[in-house]
Protein backbone atom coordinates (compact mmCIF):
# COMPACT_ATOMS: atom_id res chain seq x y z
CA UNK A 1 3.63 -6.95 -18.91
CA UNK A 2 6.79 -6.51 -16.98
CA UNK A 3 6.85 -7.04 -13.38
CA UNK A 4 8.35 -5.71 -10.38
CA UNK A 5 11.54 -7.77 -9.41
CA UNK A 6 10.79 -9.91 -6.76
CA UNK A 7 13.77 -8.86 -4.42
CA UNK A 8 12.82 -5.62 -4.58
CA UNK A 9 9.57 -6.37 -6.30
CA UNK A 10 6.79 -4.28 -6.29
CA UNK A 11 -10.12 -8.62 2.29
CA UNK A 12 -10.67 -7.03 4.27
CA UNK A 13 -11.57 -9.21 7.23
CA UNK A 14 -9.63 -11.46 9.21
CA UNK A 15 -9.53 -15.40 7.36
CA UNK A 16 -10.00 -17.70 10.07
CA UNK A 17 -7.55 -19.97 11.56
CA UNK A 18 -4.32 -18.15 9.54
CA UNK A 19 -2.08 -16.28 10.71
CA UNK A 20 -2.60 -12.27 10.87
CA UNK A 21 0.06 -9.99 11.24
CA UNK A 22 -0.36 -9.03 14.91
CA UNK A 23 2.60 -9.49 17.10
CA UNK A 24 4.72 -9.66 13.95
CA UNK A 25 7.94 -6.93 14.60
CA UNK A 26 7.99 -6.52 10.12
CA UNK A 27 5.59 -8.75 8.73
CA UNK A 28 5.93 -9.75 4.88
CA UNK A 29 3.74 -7.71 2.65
CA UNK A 30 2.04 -9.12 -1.18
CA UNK A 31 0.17 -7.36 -3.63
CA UNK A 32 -0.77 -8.52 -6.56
CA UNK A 33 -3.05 -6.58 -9.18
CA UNK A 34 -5.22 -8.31 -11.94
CA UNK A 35 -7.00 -7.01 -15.45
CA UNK A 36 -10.51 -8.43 -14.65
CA UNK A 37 -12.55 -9.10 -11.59
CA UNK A 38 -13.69 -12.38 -12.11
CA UNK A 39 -10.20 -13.02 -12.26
CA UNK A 40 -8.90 -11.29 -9.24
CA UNK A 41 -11.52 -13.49 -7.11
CA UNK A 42 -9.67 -16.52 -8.17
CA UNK A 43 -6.42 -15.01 -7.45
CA UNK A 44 -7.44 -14.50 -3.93
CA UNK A 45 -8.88 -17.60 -3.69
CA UNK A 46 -5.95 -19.28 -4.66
CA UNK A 47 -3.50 -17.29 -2.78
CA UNK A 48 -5.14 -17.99 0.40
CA UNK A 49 -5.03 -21.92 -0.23
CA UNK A 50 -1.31 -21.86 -1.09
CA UNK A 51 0.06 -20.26 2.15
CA UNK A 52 -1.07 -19.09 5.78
CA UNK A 53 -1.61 -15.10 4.98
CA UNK A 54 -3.79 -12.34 6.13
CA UNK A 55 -5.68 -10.72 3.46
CA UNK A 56 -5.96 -7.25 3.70
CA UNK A 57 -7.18 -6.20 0.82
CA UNK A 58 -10.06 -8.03 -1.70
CA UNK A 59 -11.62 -5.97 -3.67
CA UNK A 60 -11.99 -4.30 -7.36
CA UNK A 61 -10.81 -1.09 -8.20
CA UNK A 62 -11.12 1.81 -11.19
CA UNK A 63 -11.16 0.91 -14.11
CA UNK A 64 -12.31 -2.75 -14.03
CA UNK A 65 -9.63 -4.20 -12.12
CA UNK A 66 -9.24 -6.24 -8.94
CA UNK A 67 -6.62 -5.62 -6.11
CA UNK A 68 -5.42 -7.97 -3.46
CA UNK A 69 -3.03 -7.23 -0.67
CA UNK A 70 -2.26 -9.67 2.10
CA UNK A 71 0.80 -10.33 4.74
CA UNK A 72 2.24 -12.58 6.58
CA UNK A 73 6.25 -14.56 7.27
CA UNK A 74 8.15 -14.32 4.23
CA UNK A 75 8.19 -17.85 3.38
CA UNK A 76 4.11 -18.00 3.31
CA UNK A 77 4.01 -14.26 1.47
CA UNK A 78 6.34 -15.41 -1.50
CA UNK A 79 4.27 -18.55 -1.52
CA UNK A 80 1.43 -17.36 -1.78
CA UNK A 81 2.40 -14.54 -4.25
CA UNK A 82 3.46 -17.22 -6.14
CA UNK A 83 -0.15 -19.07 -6.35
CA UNK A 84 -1.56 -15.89 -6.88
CA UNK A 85 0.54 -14.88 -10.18
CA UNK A 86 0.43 -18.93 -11.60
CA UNK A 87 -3.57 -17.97 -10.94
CA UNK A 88 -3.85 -14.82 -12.63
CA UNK A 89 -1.83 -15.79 -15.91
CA UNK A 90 -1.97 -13.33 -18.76
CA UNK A 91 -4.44 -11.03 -16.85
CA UNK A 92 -1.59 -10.32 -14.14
CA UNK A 93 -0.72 -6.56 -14.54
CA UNK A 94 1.48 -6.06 -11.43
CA UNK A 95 3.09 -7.42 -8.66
CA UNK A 96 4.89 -6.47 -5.30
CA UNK A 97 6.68 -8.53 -2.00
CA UNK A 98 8.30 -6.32 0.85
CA UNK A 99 9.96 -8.69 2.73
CA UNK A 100 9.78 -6.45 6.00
CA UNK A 101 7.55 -3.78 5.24
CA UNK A 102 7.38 -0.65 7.52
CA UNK A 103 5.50 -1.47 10.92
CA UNK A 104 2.84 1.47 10.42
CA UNK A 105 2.41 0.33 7.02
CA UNK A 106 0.10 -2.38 7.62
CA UNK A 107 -2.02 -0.53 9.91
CA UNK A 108 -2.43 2.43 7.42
CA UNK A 109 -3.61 -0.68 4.99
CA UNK A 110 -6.25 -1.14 7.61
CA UNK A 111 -7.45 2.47 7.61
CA UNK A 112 -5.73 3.19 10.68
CA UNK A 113 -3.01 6.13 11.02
CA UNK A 114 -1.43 7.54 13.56
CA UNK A 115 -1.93 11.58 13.47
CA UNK A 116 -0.31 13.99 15.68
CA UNK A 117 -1.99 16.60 17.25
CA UNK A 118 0.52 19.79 16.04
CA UNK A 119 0.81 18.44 12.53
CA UNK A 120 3.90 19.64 10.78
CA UNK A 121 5.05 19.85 7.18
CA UNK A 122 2.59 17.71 5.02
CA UNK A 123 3.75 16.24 1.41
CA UNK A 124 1.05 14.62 -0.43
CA UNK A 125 2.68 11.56 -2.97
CA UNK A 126 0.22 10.67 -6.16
CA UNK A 127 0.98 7.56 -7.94
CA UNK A 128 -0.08 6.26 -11.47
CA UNK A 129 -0.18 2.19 -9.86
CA UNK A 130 -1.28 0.97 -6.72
CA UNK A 131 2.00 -1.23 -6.23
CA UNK A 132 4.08 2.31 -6.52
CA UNK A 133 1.48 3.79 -4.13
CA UNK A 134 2.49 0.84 -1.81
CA UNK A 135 6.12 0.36 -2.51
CA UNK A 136 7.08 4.42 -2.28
CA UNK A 137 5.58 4.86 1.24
CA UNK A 138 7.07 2.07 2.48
CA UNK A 139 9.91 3.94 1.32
CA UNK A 140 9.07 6.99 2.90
CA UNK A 141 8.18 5.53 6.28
CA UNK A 142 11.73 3.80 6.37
CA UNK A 143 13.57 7.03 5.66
CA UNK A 144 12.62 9.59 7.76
CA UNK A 145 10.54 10.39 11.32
CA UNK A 146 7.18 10.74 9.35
CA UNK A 147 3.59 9.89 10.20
CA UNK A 148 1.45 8.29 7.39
CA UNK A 149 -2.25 10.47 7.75
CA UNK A 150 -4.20 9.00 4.70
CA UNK A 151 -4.00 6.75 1.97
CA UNK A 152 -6.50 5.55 -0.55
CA UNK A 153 -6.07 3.17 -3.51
CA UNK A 154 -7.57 2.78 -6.80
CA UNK A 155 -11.29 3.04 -6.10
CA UNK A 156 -12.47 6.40 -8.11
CA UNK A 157 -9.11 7.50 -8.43
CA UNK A 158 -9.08 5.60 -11.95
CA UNK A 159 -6.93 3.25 -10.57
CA UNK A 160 -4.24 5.72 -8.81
CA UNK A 161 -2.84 5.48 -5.43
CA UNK A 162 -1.98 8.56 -3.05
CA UNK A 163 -1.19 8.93 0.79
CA UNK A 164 -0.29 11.66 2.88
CA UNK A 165 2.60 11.75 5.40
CA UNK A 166 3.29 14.76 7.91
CA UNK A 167 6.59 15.33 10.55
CA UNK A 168 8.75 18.42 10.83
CA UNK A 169 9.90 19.92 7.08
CA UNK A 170 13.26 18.50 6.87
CA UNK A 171 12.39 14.80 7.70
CA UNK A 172 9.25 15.08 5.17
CA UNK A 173 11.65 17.24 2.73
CA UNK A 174 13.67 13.21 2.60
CA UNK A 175 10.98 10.79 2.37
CA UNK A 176 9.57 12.79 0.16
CA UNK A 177 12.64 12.06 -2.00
CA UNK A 178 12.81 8.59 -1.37
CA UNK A 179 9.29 8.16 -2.63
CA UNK A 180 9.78 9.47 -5.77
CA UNK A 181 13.22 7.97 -6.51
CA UNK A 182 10.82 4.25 -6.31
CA UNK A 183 7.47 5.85 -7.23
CA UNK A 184 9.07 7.19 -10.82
CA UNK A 185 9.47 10.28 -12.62
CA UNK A 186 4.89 10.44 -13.34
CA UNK A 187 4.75 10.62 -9.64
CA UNK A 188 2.70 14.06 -9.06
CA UNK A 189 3.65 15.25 -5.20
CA UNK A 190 3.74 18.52 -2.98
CA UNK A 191 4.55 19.58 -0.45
CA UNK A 192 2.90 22.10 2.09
CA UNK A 193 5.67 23.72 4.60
CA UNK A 194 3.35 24.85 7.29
CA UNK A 195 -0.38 23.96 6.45
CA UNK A 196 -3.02 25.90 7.56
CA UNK A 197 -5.43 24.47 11.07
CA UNK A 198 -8.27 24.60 8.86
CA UNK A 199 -6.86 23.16 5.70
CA UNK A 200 -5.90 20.08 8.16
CA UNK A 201 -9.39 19.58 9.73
CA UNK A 202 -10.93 18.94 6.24
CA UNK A 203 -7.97 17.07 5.07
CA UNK A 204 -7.93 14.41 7.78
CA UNK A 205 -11.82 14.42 8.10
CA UNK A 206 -12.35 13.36 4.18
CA UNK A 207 -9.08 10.85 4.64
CA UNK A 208 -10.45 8.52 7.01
CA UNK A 209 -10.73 4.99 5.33
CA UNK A 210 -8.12 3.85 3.24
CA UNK A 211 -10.55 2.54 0.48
């Protein structure tokens, strides 16, 4: 299965002793998806040996499949992506290094978002793969003045990806471009001009963690 190119190429809890991504201005970000769970344990495993990364992310996800995200400097990210892939052999379905991913993206991977209290246009970005769920709101964040509100990957989504981002119409009108131009034409998104008080309440309150 073809990969993401690496230049532009497509757990939770802190590991002791390695470095974590705090105090890091655009910390490297790795994701690397894998066929079977079994599997994907190894891949982590092995990742985590390789190079000094944070894992954000361990865990299986719809249908059958395991996930791992982690971050870090470059130079310990590729690394480690490396060890991951020469783990996960023929089971390897996709792969992903941002070199300097957006600085609320890693938070958002943590479940935490930053939501404004007058929330203003809100596009919602659906995604067939979790590294295209990953990739296009980095995308997004980098292109306009938008807030990231939700996410959630993979787990009974059968394996899908979506987030939501908010800011005023014309910046979410562009990222919401940008998104699809790198999440590809089976992206399903909207957009909702001027949502409705209550429509936001239940939103937000059944997009609180990420997983």
């Amino acid at each position: 299965m073809e990969l993401h190119p690496r230049a532009a190429l497509h757990a939770r809890g802190q590991l002791p002793d390695r470095l974590t991504a705090e105090g890091l201005e655009a910390p490297a970000l790795g994701m690397l998806e894998v066929t079977g769970i079994a599997r994907g344990m190894v891949v982590c495993d092995a990742l985590v040996k390789r190079a000094a990364v944070e894992v954000l992310r361990s865990a299986p996800v719809d249908p059958g499949k395991y996930n791992v995200i982690f971050c870090g400097q470059v130079a310990e990210v590729e690394e480690a992506l490396e060890a991951g892939e020469q783990a996960a052999g023929d089971m390897l379905m996709d792969g992903l290094l941002l070199p300097r991913a957006h600085e609320a993206l890693v938070p958002a991977l943590r479940g935490s978002f930053r939501r404004p209290e007058d929330m203003g246009a809100v596009a919602i970005i659906e995604t067939h793969t979790l590294a295209r769920t990953v990739e296009s709101l980095d995308k997004a964040l980098k292109t306009a003045k938008v807030d990231v509100i939700g996410m959630r990957l993979g787990r009974r989504l059968g394996g899908k990806g979506f987030y939501v981002i908010t800011g005023d119409l014309h910046d979410v009108e562009a990222s919401l471009e940008a998104a699809r131009l790198v999440a590809g034409e089976d992206t399903l998104t909207e957009l909702i001009p001027r949502p409705h008080p209550d429509f936001v309440e239940s939103a937000l309150r059944e997009l609180g963690p990420t997983y």
